[in-house]
Protein backbone atom coordinates (compact mmCIF):
# COMPACT_ATOMS: atom_id res chain seq x y z
CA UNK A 1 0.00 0.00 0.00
CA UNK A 2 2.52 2.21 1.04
CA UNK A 3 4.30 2.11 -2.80
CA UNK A 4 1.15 2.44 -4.00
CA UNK A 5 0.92 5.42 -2.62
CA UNK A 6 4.67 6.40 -3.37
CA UNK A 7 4.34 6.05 -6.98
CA UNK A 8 0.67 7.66 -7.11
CA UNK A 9 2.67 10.79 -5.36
CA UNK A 10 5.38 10.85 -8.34
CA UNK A 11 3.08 10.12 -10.96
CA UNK A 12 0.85 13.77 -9.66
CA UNK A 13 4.57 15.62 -9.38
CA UNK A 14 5.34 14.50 -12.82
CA UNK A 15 2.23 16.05 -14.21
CA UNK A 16 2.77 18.90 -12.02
CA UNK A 17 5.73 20.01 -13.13
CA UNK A 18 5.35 21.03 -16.53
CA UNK A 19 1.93 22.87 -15.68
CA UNK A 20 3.88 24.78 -12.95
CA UNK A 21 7.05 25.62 -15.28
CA UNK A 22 4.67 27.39 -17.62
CA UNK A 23 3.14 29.14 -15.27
CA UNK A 24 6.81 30.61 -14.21
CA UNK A 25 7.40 31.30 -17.94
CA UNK A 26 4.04 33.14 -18.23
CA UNK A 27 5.08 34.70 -15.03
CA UNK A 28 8.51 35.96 -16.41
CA UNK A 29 6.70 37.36 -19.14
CA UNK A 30 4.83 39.83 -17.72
CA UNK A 31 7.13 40.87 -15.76
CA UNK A 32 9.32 41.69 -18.57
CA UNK A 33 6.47 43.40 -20.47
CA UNK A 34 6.36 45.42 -17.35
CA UNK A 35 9.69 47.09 -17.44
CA UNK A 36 9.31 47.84 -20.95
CA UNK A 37 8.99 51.93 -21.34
CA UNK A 38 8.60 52.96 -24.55
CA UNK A 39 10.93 56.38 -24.69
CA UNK A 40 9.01 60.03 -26.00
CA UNK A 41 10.73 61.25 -28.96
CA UNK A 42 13.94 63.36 -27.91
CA UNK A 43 13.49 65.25 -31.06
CA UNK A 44 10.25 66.95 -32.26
CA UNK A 45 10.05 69.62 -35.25
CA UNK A 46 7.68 72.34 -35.95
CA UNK A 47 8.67 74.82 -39.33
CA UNK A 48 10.83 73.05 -41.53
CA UNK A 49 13.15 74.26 -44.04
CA UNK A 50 14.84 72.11 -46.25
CA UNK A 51 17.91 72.43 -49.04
CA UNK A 52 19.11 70.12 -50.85
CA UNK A 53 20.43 68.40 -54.54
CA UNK A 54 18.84 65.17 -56.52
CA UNK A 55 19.29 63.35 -59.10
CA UNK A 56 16.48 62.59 -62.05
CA UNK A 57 17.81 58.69 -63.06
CA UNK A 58 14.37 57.74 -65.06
CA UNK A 59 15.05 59.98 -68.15
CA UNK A 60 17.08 58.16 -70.78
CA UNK A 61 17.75 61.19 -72.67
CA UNK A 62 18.70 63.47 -69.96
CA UNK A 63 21.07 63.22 -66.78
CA UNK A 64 19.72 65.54 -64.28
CA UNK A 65 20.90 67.58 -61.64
CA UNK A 66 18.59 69.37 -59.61
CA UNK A 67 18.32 71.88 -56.63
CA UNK A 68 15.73 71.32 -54.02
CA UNK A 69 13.60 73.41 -51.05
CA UNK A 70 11.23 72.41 -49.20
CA UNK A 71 8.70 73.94 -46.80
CA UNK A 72 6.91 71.84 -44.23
CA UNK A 73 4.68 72.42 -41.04
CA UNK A 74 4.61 69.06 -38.83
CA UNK A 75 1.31 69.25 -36.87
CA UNK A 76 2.76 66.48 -34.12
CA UNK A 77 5.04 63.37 -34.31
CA UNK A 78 3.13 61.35 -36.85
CA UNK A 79 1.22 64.11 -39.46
CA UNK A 80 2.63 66.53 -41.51
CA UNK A 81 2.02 68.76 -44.58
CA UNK A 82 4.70 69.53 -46.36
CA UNK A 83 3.04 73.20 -48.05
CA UNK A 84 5.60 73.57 -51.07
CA UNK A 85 8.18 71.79 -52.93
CA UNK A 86 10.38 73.28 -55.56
CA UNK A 87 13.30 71.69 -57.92
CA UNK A 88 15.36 73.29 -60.79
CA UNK A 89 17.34 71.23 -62.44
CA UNK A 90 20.42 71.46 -64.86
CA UNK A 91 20.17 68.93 -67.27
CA UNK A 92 22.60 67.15 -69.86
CA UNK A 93 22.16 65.27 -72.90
CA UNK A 94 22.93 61.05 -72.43
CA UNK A 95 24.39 59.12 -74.80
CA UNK A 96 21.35 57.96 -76.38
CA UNK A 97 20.05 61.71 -76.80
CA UNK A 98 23.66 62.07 -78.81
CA UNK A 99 23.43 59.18 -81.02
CA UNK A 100 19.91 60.00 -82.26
CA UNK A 101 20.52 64.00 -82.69
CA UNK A 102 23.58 62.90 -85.02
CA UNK A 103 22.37 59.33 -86.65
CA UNK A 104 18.80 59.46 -86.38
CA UNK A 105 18.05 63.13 -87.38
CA UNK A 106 15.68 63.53 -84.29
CA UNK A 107 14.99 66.89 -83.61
CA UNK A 108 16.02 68.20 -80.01
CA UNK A 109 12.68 69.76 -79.53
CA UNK A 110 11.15 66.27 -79.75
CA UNK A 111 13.24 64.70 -76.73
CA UNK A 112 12.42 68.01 -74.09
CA UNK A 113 13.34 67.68 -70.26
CA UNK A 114 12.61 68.60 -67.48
CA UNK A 115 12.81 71.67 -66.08
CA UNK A 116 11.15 72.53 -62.89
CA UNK A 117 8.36 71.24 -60.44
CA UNK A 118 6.59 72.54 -57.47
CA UNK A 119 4.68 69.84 -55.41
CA UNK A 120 2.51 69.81 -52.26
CA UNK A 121 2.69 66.54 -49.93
CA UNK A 122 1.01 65.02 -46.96
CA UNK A 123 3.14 63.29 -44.79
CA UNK A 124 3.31 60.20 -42.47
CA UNK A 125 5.93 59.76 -40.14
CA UNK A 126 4.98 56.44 -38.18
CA UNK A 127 8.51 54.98 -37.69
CA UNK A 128 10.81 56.84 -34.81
CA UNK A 129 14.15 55.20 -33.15
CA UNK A 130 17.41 54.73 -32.44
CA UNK A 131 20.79 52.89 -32.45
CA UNK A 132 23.99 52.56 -31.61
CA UNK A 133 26.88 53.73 -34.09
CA UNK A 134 30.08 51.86 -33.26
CA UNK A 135 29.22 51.64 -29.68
CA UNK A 136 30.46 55.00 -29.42
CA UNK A 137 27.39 57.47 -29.84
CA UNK A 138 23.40 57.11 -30.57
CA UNK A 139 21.69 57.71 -33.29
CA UNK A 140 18.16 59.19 -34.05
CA UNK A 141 16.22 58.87 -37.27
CA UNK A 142 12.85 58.98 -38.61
CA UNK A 143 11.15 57.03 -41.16
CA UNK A 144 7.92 58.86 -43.41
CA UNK A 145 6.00 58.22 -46.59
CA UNK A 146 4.64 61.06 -48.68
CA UNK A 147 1.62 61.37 -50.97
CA UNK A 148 0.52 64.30 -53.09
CA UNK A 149 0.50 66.36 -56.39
CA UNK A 150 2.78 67.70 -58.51
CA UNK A 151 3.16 70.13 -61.51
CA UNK A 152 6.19 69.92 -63.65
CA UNK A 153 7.32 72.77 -66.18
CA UNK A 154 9.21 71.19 -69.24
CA UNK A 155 11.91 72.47 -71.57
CA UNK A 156 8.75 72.79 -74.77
CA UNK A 157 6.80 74.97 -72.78
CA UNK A 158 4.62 72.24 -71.46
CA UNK A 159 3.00 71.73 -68.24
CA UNK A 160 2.50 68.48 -66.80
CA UNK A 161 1.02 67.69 -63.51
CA UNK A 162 -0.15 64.34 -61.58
CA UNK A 163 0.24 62.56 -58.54
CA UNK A 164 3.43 61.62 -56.36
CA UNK A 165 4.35 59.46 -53.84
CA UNK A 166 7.41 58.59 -52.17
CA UNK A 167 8.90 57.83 -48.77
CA UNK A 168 12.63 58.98 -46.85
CA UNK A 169 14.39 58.56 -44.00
CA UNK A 170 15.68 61.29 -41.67
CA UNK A 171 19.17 61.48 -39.14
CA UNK A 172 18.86 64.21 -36.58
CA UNK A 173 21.82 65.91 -35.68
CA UNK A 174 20.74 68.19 -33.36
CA UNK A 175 17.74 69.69 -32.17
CA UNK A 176 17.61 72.35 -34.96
CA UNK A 177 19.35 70.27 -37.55
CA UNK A 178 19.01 66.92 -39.54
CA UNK A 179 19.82 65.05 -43.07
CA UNK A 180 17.52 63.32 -44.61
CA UNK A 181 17.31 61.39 -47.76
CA UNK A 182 14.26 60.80 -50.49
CA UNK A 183 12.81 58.91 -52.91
CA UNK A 184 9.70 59.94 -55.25
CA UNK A 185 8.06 58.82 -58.06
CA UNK A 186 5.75 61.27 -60.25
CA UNK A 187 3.03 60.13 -62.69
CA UNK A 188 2.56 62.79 -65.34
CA UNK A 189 0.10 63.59 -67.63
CA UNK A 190 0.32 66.21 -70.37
CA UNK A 191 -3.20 67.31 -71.60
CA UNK A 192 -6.28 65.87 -71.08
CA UNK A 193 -7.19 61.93 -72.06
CA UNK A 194 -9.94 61.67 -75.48
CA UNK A 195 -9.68 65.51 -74.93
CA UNK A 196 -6.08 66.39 -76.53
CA UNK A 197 -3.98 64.80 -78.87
CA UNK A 198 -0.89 65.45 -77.52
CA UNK A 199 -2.04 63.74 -74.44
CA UNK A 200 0.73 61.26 -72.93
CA UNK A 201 1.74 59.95 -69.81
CA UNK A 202 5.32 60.55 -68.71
CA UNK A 203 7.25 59.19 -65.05
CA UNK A 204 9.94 61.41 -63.20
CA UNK A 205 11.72 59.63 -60.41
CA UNK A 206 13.71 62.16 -57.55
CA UNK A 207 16.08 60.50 -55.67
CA UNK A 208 17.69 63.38 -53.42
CA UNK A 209 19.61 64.33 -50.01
CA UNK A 210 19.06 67.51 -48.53
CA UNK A 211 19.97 69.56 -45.29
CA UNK A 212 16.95 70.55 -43.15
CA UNK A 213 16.21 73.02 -40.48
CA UNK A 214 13.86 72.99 -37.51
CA UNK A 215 13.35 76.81 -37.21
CA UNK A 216 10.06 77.14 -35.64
CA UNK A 217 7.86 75.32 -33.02
């Protein structure tokens, strides 16, 4: 009777101890949940004023160079409306452009560029952090999307306008400084479709780096 009972008391501990293990595991967890904090943002912008240079690598006539400002108002740490956009840019022929202007007898009016654009953008910021460079020294950054509308000015005199949308990343420096780097893509459509016959559909991608300025809020 006695090792009856013996083994009936290992046989319950067996069972036990599995049940009670996970109940130390979901125990653990919790507590670490607990001591999770998750930090405010050490950097928050208000007015911001942007310069920078970009590259236009979609046109296979052209190679562009352009110059870059930006204007933006950030309403808190996630919305943002980025009020005005403007880029110039210098362009030069490509290779291509070359060979049919001398082989081809294309006309240079018939491959035009682009000039200038002014764009408006709304913009999400949902993606905030930090980490460590070489153990040394932390760094902040930002990730955002933007969607809008743009209106592009071309070498013929045209005027093409359409939507945008794109998406960057931003390194704060300091509290009144940080770099940031984009990445846009414009759909553009010259005239109106069944309307005009010049109508056409034309693509400008910006990839650009710029220096911006927290000087208000």
């Amino acid at each position: 009777m006695t090792r009856i009972a013996a083994c009936a008391l290992v046989a319950v501990a067996t069972a036990a101890a599995p049940a009670l293990a996970q109940e130390a595991n979901v125990d653990s967890d919790v507590q670490e949940q607990a001591r999770i904090v998750i930090q405010n943002r050490k950097f928050r912008l208000g007015t911001e004023l942007s310069v920078g240079v970009a590259t236009l690598p979609l046109d296979p006539f052209h190679k562009g160079l352009a110059g870059t400002a930006r204007l933006t108002f950030h309403f808190n740490d996630f919305h943002a409306w980025e009020v005005a956009g403007g880029s110039y840019a210098y362009n030069l022929d490509s290779s291509l452009t070359e060979q049919l202007l001398k082989n081809f007898g294309v006309q240079r009016a018939q491959l035009p560029a682009l000039l200038a654009s002014v764009e408006s953008n709304y913009v999400l910021k949902p993606f905030y952090g930090k980490f460590a460079l070489a153990n040394r020294s932390l760094l902040y950054q930002e990730l955002y999307f933007v969607v809008g509308a743009t209106v592009t000015y071309w070498e013929d005199g045209s005027l093409r306008s359409g939507p945008d949308i794109g998406g960057g990343v931003r390194f704060f420096w300091t509290e009144w400084a940080s770099v940031r780097f984009d990445l846009r893509h414009a759909v553009l459509f010259s005239g109106i479709p069944f309307v005009d016959e010049t109508f056409g559909v034309d693509q400008s991608l910006y990839l650009g780096t710029a220096l911006s300025l927290n000087i208000g809020g």
